[in-house]
C-alpha atoms as a PDB file:
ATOM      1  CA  UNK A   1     100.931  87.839  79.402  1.00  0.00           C
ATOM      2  CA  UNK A   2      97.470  88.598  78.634  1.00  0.00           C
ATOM      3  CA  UNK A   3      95.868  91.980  80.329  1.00  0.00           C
ATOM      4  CA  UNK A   4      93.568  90.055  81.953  1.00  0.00           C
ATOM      5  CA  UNK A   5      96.488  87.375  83.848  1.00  0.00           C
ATOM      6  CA  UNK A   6      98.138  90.458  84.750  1.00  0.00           C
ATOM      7  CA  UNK A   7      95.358  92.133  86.564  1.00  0.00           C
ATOM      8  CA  UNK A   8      94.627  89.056  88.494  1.00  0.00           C
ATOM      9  CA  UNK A   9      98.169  88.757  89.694  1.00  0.00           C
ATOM     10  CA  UNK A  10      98.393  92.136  90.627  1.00  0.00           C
ATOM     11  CA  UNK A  11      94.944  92.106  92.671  1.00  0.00           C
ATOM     12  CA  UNK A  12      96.168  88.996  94.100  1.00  0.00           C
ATOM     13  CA  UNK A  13      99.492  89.561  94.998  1.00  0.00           C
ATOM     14  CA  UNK A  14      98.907  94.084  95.169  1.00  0.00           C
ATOM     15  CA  UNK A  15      96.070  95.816  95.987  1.00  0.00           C
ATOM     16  CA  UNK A  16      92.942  93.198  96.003  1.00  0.00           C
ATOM     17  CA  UNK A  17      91.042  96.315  95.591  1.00  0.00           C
ATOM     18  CA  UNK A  18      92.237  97.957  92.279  1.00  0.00           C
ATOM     19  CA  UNK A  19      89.330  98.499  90.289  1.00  0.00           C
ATOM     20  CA  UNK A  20      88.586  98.568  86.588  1.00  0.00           C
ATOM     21  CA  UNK A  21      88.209 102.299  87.289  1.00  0.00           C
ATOM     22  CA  UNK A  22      91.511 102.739  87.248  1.00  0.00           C
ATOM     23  CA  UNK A  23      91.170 103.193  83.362  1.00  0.00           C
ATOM     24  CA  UNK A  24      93.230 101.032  80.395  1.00  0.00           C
ATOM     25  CA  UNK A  25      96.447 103.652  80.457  1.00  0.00           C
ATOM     26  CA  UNK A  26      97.007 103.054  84.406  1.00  0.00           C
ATOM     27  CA  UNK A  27      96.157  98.861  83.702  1.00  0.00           C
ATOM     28  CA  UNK A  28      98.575  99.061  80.978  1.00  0.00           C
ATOM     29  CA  UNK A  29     101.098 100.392  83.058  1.00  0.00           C
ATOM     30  CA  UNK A  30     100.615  98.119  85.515  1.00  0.00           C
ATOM     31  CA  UNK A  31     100.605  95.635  83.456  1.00  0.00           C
ATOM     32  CA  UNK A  32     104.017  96.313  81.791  1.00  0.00           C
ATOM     33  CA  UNK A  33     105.508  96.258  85.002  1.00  0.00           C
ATOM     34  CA  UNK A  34     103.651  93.101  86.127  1.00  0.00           C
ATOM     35  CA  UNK A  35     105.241  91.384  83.533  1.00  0.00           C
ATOM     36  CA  UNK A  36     108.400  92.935  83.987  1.00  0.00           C
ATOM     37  CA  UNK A  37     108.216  91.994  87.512  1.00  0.00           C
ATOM     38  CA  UNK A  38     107.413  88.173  87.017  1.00  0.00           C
ATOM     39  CA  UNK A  39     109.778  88.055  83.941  1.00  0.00           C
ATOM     40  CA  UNK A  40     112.793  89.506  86.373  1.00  0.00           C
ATOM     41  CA  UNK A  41     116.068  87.273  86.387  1.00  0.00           C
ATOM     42  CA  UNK A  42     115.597  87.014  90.579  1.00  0.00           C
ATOM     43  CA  UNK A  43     113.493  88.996  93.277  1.00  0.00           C
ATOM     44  CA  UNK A  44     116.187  91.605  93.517  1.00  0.00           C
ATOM     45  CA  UNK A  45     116.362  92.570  90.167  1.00  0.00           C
ATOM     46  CA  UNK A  46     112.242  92.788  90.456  1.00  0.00           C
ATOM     47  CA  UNK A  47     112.539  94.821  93.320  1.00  0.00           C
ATOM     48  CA  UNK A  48     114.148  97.931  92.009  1.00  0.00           C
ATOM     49  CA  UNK A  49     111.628  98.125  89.656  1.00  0.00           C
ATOM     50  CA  UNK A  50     110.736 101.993  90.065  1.00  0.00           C
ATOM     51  CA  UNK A  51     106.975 102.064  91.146  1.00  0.00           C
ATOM     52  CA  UNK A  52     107.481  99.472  93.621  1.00  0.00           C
ATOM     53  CA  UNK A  53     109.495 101.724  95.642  1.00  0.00           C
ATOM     54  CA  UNK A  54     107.232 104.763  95.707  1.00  0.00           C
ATOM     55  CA  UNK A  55     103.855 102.991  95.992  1.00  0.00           C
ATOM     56  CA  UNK A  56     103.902 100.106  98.298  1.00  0.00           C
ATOM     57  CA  UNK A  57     106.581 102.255 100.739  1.00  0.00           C
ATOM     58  CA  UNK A  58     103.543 104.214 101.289  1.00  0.00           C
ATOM     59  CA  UNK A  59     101.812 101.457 102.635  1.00  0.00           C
ATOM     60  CA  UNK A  60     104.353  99.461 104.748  1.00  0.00           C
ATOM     61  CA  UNK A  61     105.035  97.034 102.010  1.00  0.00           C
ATOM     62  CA  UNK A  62     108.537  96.604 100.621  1.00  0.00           C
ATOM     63  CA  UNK A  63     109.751  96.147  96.869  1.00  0.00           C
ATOM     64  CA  UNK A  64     111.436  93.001  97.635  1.00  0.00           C
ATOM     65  CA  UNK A  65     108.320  91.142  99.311  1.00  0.00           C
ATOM     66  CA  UNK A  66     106.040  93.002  96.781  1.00  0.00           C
ATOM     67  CA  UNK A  67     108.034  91.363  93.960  1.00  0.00           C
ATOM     68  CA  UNK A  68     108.340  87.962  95.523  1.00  0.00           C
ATOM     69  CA  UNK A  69     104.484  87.279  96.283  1.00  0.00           C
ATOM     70  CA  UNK A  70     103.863  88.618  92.818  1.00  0.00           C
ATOM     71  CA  UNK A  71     106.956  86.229  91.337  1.00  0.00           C
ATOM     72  CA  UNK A  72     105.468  83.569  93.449  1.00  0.00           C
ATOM     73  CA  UNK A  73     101.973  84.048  91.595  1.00  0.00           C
ATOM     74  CA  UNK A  74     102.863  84.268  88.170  1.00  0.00           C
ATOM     75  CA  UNK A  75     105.266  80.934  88.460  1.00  0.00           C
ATOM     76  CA  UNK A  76     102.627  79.099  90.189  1.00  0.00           C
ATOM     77  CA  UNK A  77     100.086  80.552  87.525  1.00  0.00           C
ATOM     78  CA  UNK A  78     102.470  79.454  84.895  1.00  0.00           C
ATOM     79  CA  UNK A  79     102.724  75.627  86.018  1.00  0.00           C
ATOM     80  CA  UNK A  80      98.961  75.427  86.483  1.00  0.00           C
ATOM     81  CA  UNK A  81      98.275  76.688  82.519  1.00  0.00           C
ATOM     82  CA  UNK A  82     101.235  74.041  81.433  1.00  0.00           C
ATOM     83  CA  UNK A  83      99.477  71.318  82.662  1.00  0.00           C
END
């Protein structure tokens, strides 16, 4: 998944407002989990991915809906670039 497809589906499905600020170690990161995230066998597996648990706890968000809206993006983002 490109950088840029991974940032989108994490501001769309995250935190609208993470910036490019954030710097290319802490996108990259992000990133890897994004895609480990989408590329999950099901939402529970995707959910106890580790930094879902400690930063979207902190803001009333669980893993498992975290994972699932992002899930939900990248499959629908998927069919839309295999048409």
């Amino acid at each position: 998944m490109p950088l840029e497809t991974a940032k989108a589906l994490y501001r769309r499905t995250i935190e609208p407002n993470a910036s490019y600020g954030e710097g290319e170690a802490w996108w990259a990161a992000v990133a890897a989990e994004v895609v480990a995230v989408a590329g999950a066998e099901n939402t529970a597996a995707a959910a106890i991915i580790a930094w879902w648990h400690h930063d979207w706890s902190q803001v009333g968000d669980t893993p498992k809906a975290a994972a699932a809206r992002l899930r939900r993006a990248s499959r629908a983002l998927s069919r839309r670039v295999s048409k």
